[in-house]
N, C-alpha and C. Protein backbone atom coordinates (compact mmCIF):
# COMPACT_ATOMS: atom_id res chain seq x y z
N UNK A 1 11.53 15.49 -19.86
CA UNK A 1 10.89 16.55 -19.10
C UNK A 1 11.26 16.45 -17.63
N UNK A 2 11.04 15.22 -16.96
CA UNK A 2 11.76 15.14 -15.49
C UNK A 2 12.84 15.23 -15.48
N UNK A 3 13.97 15.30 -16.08
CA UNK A 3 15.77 15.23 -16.23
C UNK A 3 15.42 16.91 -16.14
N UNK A 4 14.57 17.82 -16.64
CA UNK A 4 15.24 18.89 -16.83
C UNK A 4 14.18 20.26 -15.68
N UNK A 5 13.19 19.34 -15.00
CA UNK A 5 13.09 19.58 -13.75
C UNK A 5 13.93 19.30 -12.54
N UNK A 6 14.44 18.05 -13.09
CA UNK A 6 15.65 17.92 -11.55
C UNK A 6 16.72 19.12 -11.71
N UNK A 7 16.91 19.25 -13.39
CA UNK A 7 18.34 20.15 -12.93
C UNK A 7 18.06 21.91 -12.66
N UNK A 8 16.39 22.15 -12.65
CA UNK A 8 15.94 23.20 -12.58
C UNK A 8 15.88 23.24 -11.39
N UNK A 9 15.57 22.24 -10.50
CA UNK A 9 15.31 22.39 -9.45
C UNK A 9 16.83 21.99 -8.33
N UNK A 10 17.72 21.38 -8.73
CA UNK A 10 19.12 21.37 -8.46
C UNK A 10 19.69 22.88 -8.40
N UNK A 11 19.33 23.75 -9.61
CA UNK A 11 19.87 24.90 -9.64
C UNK A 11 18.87 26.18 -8.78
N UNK A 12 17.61 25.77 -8.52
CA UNK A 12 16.90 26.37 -7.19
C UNK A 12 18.17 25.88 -6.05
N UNK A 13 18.36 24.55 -5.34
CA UNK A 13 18.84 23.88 -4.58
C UNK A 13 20.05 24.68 -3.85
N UNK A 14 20.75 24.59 -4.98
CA UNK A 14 22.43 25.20 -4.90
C UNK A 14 22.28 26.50 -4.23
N UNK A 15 21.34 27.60 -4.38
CA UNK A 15 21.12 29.24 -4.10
C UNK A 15 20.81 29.23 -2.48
N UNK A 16 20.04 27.96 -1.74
CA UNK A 16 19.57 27.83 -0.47
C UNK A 16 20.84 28.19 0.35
N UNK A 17 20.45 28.90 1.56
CA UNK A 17 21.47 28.89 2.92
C UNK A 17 21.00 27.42 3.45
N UNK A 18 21.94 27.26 4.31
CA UNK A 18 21.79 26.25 5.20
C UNK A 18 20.77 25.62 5.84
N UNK A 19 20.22 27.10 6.27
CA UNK A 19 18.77 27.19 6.65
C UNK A 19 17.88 26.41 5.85
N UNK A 20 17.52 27.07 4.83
CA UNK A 20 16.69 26.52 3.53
C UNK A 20 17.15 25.61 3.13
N UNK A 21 17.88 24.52 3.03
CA UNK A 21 17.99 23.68 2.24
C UNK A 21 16.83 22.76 2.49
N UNK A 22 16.73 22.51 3.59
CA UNK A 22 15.31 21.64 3.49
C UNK A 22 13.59 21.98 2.71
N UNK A 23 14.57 23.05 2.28
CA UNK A 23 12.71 23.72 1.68
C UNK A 23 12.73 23.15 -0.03
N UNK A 24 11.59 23.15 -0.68
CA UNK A 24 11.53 22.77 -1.67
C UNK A 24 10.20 23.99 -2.31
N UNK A 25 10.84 24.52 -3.02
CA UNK A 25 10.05 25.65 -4.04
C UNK A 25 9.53 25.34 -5.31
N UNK A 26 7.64 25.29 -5.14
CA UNK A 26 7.60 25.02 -6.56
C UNK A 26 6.76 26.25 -7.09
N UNK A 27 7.78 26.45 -8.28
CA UNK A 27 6.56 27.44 -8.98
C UNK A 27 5.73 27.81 -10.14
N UNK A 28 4.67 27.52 -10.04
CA UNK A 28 3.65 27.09 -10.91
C UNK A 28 2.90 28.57 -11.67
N UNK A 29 3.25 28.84 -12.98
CA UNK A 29 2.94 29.43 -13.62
C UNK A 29 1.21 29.34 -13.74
N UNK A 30 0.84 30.97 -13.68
CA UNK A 30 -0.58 30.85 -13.17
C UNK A 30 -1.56 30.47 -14.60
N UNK A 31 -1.18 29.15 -15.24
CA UNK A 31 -1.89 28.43 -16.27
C UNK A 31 -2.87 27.50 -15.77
N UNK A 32 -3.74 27.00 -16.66
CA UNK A 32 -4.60 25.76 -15.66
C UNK A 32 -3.96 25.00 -16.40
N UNK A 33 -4.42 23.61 -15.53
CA UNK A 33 -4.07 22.43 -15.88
C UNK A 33 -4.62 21.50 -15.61
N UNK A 34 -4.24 20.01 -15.77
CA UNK A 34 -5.53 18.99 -15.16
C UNK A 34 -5.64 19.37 -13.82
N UNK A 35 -5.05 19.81 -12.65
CA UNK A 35 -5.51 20.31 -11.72
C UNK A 35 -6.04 21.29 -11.16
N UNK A 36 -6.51 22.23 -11.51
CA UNK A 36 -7.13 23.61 -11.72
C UNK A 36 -7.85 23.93 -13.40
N UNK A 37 -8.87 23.75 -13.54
CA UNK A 37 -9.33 24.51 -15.08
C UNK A 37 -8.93 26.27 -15.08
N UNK A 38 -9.23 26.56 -15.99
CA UNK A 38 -9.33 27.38 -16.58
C UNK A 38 -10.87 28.59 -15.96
N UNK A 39 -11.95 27.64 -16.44
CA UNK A 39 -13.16 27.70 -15.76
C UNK A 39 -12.77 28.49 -13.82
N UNK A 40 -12.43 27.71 -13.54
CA UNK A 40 -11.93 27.99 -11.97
C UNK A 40 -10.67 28.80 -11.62
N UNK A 41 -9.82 28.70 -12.81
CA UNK A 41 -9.10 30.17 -12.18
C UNK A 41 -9.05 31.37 -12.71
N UNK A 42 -10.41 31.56 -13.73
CA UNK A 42 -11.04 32.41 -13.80
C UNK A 42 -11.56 33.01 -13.14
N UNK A 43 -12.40 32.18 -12.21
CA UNK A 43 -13.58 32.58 -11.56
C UNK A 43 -12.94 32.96 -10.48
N UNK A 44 -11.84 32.33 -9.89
CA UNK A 44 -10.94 32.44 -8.79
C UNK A 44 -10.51 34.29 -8.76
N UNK A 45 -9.81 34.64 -10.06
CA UNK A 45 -9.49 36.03 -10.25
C UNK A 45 -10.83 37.03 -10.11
N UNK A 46 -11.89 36.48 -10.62
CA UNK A 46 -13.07 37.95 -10.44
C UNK A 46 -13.27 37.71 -8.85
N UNK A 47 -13.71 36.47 -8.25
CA UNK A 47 -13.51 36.51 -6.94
C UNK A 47 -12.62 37.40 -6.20
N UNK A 48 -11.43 37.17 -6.25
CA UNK A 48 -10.10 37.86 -5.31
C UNK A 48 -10.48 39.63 -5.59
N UNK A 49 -10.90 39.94 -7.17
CA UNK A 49 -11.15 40.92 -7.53
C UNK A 49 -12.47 42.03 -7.00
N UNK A 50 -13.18 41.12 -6.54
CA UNK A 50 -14.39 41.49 -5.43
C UNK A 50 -13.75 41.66 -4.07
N UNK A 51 -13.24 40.60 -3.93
CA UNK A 51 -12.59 41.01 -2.33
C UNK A 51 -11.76 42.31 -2.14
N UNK A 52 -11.32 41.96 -2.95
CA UNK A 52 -9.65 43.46 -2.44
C UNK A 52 -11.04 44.60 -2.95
N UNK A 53 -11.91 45.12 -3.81
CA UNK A 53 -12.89 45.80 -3.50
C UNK A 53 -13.28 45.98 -2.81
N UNK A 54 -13.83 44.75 -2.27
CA UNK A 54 -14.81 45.08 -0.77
C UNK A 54 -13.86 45.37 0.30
N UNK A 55 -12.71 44.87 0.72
CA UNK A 55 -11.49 45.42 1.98
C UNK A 55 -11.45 46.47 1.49
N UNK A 56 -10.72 47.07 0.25
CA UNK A 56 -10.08 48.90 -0.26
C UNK A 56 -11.74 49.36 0.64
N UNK A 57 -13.01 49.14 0.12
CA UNK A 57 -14.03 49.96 1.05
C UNK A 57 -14.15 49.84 2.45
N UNK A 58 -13.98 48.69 2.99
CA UNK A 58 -14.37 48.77 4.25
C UNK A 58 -15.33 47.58 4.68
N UNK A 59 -15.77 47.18 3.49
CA UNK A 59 -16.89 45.85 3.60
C UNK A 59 -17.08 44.99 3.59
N UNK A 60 -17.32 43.80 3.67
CA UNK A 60 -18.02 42.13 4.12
C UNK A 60 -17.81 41.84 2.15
N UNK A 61 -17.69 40.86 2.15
CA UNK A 61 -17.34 40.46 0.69
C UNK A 61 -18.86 39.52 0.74
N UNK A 62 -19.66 39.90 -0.28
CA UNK A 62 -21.52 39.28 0.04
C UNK A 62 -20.99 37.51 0.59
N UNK A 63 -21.94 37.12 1.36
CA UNK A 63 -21.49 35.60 2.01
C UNK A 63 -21.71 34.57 0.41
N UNK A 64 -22.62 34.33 -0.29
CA UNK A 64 -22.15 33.55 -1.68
C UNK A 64 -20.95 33.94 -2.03
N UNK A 65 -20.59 34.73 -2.44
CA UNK A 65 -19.05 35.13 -3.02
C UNK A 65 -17.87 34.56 -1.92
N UNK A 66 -18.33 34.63 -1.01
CA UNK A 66 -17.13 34.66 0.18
C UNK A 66 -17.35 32.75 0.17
N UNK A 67 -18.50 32.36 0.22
CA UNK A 67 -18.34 30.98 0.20
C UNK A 67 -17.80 30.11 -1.13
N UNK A 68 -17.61 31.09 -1.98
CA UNK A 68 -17.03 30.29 -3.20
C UNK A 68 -15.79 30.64 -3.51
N UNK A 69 -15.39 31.49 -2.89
CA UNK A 69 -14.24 31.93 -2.90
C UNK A 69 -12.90 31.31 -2.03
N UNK A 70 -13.63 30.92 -0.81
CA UNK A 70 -13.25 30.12 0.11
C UNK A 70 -12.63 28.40 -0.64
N UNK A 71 -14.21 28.02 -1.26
CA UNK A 71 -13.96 27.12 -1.64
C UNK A 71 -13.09 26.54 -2.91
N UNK A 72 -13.04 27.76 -3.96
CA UNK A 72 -12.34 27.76 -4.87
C UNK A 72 -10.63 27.91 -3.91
N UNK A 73 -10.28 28.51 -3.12
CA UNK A 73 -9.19 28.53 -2.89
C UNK A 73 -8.73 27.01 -2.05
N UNK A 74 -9.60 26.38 -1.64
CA UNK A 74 -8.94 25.47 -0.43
C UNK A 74 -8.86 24.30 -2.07
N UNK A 75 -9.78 24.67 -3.37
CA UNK A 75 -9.43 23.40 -4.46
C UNK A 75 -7.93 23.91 -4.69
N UNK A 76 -7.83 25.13 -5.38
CA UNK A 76 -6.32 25.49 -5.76
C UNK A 76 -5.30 25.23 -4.80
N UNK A 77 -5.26 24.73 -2.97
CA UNK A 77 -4.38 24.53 -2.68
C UNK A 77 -4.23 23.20 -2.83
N UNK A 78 -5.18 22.16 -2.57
CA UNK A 78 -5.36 20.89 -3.13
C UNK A 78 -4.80 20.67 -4.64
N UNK A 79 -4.79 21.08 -5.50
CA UNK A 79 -4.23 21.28 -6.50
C UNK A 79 -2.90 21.20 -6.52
N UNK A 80 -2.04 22.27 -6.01
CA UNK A 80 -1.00 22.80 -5.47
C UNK A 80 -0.49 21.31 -4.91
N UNK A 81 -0.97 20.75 -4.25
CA UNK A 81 -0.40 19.61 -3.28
C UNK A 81 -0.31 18.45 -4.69
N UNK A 82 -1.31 18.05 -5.23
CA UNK A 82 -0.96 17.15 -6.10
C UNK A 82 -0.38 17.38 -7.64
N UNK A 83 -0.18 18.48 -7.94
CA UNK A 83 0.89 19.48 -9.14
C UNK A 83 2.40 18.82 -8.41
N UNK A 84 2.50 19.12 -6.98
CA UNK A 84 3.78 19.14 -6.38
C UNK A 84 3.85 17.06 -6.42
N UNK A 85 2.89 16.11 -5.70
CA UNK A 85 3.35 15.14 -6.16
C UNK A 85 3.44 14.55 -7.33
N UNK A 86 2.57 15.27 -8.69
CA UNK A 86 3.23 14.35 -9.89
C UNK A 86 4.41 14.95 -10.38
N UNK A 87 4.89 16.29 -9.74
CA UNK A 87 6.40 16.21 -10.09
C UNK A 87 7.13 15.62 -9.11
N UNK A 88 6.90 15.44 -8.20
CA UNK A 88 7.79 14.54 -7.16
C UNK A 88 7.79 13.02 -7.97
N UNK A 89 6.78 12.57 -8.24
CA UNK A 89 6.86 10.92 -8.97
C UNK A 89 7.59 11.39 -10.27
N UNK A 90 7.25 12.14 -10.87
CA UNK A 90 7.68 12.54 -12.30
C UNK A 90 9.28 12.22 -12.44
N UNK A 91 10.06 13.03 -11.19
CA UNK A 91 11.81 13.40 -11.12
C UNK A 91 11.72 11.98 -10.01
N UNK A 92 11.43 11.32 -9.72
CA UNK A 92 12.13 10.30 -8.62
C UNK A 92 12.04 10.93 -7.23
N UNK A 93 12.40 12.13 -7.10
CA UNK A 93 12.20 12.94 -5.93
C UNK A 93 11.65 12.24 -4.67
């Protein structure tokens, strides 16, 4: 499984300008996993789904919603960060 992330991610690698080569792209199919449930990116979608409601009107997204919403997103980037190091340990990277 790591042999065939390196060469997935070798063949991201190769497409970079000069510029980008220092960047590293990961992209995580919107499944849960041990780092995000299911439970939570559920809840994550009716959330976002209230918001872009309440902006399309004009309105304040209610403050419970907005505080869990908040908080559900700062877990999914936390997530995001350690998804990205067990494939970094995973490939040697």
């Amino acid at each position: 499984m790591a042999a065939l992330r390196v060469r997935r991610f070798d063949a991201i690698a190769c497409q970079l300008t000069e510029e980008e080569s220092g960047t590293i792209v990961i992209v995580q199919n919107w499944r849960p996993d041990s780092f995000f449930s299911a439970e939570r990116r559920d809840r994550l979608a009716v959330l976002m789904s209230r918001w872009r409601q309440a902006r399309d009107a004009g309105r304040e997204l209610v403050p419970d919603d907005r505080s869990e919403l908040e908080a559900l997103v700062g877990a999914e980037e936390g997530a995001a960060t350690k998804r990205a190091e067990a494939i970094s340990d995973e490939s040697g990277l």
